[in-house]
Protein backbone atom coordinates (compact mmCIF):
# COMPACT_ATOMS: atom_id res chain seq x y z
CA UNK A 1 -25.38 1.29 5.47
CA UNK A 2 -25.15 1.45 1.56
CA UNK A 3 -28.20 3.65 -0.06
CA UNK A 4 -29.98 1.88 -2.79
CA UNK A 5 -27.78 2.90 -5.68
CA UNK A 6 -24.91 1.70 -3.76
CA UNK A 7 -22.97 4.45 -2.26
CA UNK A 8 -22.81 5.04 1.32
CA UNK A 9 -22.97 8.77 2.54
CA UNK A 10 -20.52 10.91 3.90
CA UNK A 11 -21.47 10.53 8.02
CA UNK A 12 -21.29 6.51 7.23
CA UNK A 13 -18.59 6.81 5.42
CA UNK A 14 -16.64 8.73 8.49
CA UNK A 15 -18.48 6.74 11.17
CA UNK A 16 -17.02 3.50 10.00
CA UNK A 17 -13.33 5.48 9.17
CA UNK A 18 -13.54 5.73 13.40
CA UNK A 19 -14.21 2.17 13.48
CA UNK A 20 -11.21 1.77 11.56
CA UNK A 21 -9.16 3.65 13.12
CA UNK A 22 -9.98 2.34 16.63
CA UNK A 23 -9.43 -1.48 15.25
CA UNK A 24 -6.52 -0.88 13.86
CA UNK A 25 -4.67 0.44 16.73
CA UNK A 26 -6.04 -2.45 18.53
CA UNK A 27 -4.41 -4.70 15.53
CA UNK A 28 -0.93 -2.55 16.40
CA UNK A 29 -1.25 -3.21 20.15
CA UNK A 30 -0.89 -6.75 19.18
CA UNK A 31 2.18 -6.34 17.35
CA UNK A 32 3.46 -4.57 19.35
CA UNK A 33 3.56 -7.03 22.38
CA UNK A 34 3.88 -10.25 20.53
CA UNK A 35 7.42 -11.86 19.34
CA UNK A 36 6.78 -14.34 16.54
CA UNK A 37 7.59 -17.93 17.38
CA UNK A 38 6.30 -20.04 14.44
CA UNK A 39 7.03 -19.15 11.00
CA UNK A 40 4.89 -20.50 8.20
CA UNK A 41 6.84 -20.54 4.60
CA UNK A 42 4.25 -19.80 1.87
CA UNK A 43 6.91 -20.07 -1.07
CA UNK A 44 10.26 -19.01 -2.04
CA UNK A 45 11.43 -16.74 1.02
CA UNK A 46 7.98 -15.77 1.55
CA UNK A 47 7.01 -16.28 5.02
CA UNK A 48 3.98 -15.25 8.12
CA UNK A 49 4.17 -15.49 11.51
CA UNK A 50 1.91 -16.58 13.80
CA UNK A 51 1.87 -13.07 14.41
CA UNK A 52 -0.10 -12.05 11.54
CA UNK A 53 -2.73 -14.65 11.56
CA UNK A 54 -3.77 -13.54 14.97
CA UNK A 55 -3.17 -10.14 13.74
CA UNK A 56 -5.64 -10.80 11.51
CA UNK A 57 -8.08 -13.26 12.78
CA UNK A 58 -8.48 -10.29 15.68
CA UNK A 59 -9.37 -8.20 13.12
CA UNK A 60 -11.62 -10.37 11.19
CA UNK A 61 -13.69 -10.60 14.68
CA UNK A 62 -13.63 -7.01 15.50
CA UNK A 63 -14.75 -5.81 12.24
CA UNK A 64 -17.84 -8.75 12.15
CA UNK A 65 -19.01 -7.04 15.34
CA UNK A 66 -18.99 -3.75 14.20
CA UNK A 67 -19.88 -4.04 10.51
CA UNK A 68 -21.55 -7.31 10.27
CA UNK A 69 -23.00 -7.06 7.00
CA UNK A 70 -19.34 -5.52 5.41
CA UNK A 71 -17.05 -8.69 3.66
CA UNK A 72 -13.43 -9.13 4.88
CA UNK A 73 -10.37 -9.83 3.16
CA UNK A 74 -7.24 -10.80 4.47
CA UNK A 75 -3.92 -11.40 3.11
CA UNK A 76 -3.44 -14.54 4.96
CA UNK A 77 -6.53 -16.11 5.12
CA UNK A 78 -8.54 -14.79 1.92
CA UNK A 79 -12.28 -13.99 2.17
CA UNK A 80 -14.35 -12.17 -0.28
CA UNK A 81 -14.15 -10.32 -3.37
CA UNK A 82 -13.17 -6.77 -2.58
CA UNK A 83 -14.75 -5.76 -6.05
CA UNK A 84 -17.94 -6.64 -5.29
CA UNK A 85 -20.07 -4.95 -2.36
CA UNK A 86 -18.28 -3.56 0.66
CA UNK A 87 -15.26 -4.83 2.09
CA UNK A 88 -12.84 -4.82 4.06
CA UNK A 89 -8.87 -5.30 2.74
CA UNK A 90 -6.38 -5.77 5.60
CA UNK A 91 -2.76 -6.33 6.19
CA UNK A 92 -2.02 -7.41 9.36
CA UNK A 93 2.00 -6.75 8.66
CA UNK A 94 2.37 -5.55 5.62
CA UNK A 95 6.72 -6.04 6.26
CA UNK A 96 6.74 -8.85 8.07
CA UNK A 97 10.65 -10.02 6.79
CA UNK A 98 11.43 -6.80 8.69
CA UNK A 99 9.22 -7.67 11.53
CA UNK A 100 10.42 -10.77 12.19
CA UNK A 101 14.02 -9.80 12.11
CA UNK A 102 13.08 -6.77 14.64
CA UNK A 103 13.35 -3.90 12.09
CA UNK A 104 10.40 -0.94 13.14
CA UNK A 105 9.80 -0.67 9.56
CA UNK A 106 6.57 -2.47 9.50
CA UNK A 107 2.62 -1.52 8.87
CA UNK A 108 -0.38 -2.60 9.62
CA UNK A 109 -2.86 -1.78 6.92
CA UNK A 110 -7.03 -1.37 6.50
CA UNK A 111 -9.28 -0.24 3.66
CA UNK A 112 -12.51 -0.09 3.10
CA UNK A 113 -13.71 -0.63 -0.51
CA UNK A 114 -17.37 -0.53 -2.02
CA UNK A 115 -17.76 -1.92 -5.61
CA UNK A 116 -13.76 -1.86 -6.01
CA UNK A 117 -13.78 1.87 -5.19
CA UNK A 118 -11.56 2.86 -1.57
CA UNK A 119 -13.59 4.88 0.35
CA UNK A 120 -11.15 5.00 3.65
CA UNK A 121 -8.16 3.43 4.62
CA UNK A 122 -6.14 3.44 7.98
CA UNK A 123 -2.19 3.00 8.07
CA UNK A 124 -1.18 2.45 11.58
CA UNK A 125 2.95 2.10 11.93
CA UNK A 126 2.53 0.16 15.41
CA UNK A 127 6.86 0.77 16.22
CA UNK A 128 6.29 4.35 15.27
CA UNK A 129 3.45 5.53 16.42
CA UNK A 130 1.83 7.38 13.43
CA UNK A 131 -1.14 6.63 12.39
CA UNK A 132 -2.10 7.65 8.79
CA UNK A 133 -5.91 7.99 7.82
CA UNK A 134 -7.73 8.93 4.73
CA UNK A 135 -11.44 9.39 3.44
CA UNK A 136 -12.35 9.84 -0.07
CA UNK A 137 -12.69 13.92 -0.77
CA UNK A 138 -11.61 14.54 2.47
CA UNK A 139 -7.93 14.52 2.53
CA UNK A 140 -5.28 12.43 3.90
CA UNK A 141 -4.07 13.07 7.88
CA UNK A 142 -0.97 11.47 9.66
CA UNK A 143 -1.75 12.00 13.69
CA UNK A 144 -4.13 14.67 13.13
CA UNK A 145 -2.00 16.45 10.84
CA UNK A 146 -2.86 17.05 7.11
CA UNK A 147 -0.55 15.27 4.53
CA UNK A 148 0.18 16.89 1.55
CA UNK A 149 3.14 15.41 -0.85
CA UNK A 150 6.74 17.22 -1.33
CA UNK A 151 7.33 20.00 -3.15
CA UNK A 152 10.84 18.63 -4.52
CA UNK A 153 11.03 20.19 -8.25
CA UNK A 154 13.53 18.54 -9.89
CA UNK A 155 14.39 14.75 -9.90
CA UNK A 156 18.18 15.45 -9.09
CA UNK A 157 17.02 16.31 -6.01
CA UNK A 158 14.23 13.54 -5.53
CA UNK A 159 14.01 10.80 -2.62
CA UNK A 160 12.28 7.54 -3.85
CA UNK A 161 12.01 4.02 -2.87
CA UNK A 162 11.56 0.91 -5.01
CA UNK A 163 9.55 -2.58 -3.97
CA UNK A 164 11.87 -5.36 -2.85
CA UNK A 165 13.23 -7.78 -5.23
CA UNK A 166 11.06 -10.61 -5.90
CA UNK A 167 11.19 -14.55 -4.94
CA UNK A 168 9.69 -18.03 -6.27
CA UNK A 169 8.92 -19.34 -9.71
CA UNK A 170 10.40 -16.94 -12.58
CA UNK A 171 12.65 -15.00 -9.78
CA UNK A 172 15.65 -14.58 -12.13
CA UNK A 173 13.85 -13.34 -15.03
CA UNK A 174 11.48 -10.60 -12.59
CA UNK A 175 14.46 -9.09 -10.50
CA UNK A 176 16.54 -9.00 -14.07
CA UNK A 177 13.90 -6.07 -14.98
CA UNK A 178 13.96 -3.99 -11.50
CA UNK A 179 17.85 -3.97 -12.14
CA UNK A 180 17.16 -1.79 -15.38
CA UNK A 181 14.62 0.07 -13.37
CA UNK A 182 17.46 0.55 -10.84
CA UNK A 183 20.26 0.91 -13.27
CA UNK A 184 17.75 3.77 -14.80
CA UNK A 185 16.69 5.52 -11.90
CA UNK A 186 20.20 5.40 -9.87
CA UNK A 187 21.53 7.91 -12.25
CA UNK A 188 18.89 10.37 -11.95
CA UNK A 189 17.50 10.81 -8.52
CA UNK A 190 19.36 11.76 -5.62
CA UNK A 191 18.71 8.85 -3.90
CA UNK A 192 17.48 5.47 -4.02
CA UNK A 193 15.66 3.04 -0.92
CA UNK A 194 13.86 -0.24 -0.30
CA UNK A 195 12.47 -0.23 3.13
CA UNK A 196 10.25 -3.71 2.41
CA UNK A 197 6.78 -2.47 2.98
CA UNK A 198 4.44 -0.93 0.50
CA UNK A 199 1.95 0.89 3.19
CA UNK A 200 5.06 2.80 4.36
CA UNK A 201 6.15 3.46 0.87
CA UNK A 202 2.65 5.10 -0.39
CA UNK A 203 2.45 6.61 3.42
CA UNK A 204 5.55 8.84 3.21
CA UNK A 205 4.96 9.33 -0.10
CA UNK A 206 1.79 10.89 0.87
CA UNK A 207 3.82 12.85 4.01
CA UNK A 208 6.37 14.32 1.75
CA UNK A 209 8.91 12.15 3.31
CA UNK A 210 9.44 10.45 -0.10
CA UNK A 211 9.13 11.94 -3.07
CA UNK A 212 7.71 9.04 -5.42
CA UNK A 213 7.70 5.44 -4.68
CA UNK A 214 7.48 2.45 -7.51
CA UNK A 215 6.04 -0.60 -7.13
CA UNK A 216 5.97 -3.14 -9.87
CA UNK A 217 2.77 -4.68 -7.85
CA UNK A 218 -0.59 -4.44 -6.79
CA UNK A 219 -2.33 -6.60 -4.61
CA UNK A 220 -5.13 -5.15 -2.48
CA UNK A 221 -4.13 -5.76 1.07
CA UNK A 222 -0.72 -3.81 -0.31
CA UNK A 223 -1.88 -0.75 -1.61
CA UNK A 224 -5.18 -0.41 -1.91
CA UNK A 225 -5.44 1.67 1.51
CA UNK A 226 -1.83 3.31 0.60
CA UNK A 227 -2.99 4.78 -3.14
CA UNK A 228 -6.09 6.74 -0.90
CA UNK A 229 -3.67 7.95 1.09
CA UNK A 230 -1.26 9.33 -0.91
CA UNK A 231 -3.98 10.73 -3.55
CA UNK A 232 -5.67 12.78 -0.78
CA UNK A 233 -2.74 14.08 0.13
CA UNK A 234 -2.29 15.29 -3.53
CA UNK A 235 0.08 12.72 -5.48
CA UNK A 236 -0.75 11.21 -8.81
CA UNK A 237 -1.17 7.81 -8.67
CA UNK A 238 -0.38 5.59 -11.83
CA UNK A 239 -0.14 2.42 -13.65
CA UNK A 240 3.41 1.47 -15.37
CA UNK A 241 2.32 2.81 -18.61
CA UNK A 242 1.11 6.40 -16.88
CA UNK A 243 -2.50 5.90 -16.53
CA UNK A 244 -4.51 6.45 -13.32
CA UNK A 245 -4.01 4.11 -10.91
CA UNK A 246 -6.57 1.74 -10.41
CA UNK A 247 -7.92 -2.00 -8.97
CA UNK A 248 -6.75 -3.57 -12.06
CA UNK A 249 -3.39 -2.09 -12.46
CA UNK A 250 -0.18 -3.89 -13.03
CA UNK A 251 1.54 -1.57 -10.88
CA UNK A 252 1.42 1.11 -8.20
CA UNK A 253 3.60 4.43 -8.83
CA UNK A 254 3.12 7.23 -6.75
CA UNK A 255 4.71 10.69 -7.49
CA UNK A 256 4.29 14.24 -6.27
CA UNK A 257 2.66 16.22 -9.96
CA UNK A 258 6.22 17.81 -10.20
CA UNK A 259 8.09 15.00 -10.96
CA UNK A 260 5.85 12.88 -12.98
CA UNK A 261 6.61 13.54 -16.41
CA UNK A 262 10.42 13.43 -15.47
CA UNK A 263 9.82 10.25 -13.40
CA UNK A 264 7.63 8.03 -15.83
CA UNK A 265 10.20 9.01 -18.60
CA UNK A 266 12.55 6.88 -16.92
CA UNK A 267 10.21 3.91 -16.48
CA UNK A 268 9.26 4.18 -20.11
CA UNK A 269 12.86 4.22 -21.38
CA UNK A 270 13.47 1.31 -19.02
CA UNK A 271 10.37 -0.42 -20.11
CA UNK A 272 11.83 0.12 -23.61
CA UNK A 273 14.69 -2.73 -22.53
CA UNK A 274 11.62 -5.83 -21.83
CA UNK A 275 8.84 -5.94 -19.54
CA UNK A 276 8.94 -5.66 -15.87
CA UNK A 277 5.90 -7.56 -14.87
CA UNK A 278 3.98 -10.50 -15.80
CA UNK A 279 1.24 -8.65 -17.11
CA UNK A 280 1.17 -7.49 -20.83
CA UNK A 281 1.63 -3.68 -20.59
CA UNK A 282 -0.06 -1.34 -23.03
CA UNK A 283 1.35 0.73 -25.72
CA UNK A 284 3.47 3.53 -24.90
């Protein structure tokens, strides 16, 4: 599969973006016609379903048939180190407070990595049947469609979403920062939105259906198969401080090029009233 150097051409590459693609709308079948029943409570209002651990566990099977020799790791269950090899990330529901409670605002979400580097990644919405897809240097595609990110020139007239407000130890201190990001973005774009899952957020991002999206986060089964998606389809992806995104970032900002500058002005000058993460942040 992988060459000896370690990189895995491009008819691999889009033979296992297939595989994929074909899992993951099996994963979304699933959701589709389950109801969850038992609730597991990992923490402060943090909470699975039985849902998503068979959600996953399918997935965990299907992919060991098909890519035996690939490593797999789920949100629920763990696995292997995405930043070593190839892997698989997965979210079985990335939004599952709005699954549970019957809102259709809910993902679920695959990448495939190599050496912490996404090479594909499949965003399947299963309540709203899109299905987003992208493959390194080959663009992003909702439904067959090519993405590409708005064209919205002026922040006044910008549509962006935020992450939800965090939970569990050092709550108060955490959501205390995303107010000033609030309080700072409020008065500047046209509108505001928190619709609880990060693969949607980076997805319409990517579609032009937002025109940035923040997230003061970035754990793998979140975003890592979001960020592909929205950078194929032309957005700048960055870290709080404005450098490129990547698998060590604090943060996950997405942005069509228009707005950046304007955009990451805000988070600086909000940045400027304490730190809104847990991770040191660099100079600005």
């Amino acid at each position: 599969m992988l060459s000896d150097d370690g990189t895995l051409a491009t008819d691999d590459a889009r033979q296992l973006l297939a595989i994929a693609q074909s899992v993951t709308a099996t994963a979304s079948k699933l959701v589709r016609s389950r109801t969850p029943h038992t609730l597991t409570w990992k923490g402060d209002r943090d909470v699975t379903s039985d849902v998503d651990y068979a959600v996953e566990k399918l997935m965990r099977d299907l992919l060991r048939k098909h890519t035996p020799s690939a490593g797999f790791l789920g949100e629920e269950e763990g696995g292997g180190n995405p930043g070593k090899g190839l892997h698989w990330v997965f979210d079985p529901i990335d939004g599952t407070v709005n699954f549970i409670h019957g809102v259709p605002l809910c993902a679920v979400s695959l990448s495939l990595i190599n050496n912490g580097e996404v090479l594909a990644a499949v965003i399947d919405l299963p309540f709203l049947d899109t299905q987003y897809n992208a493959l390194r240097g080959h663009g992003s595609y909702a439904n067959n469609e090519r993405l590409r990110v708005s064209a919205t020139p002026e922040l006044d007239a910008a549509l962006v979403s935020i992450d939800q407000y965090t939970f569990g130890e050092d709550a108060q201190r955490k959501n205390h920062a995303r107010h000033r990001l609030v309080k700072h973005l409020s008065s500047h774009v046209q509108r505001l939105r928190m619709l609880g899952t990060s693969a949607i957020d980076l997805a319409w991002t990517a579609q032009g259906r937002l025109d940035a999206c923040i997230m003061l986060g970035n754990k793998p089964w979140d975003t890592s198969a979001g960020v592909l998606i929205a950078q194929e389809a032309g957005a700048r992806v960055l870290d709080l401080d404005g450098s490129a995104h990547s698998t060590e970032s604090s943060a996950t900002i997405a942005v069509n090029p228009a707005l950046e500058y304007d955009l990451m002005s805000i988070v600086r000058r909000a940045l400027a009233d304490g730190t809104l993460t847990d991770e040191p942040l660099a100079p600005i």
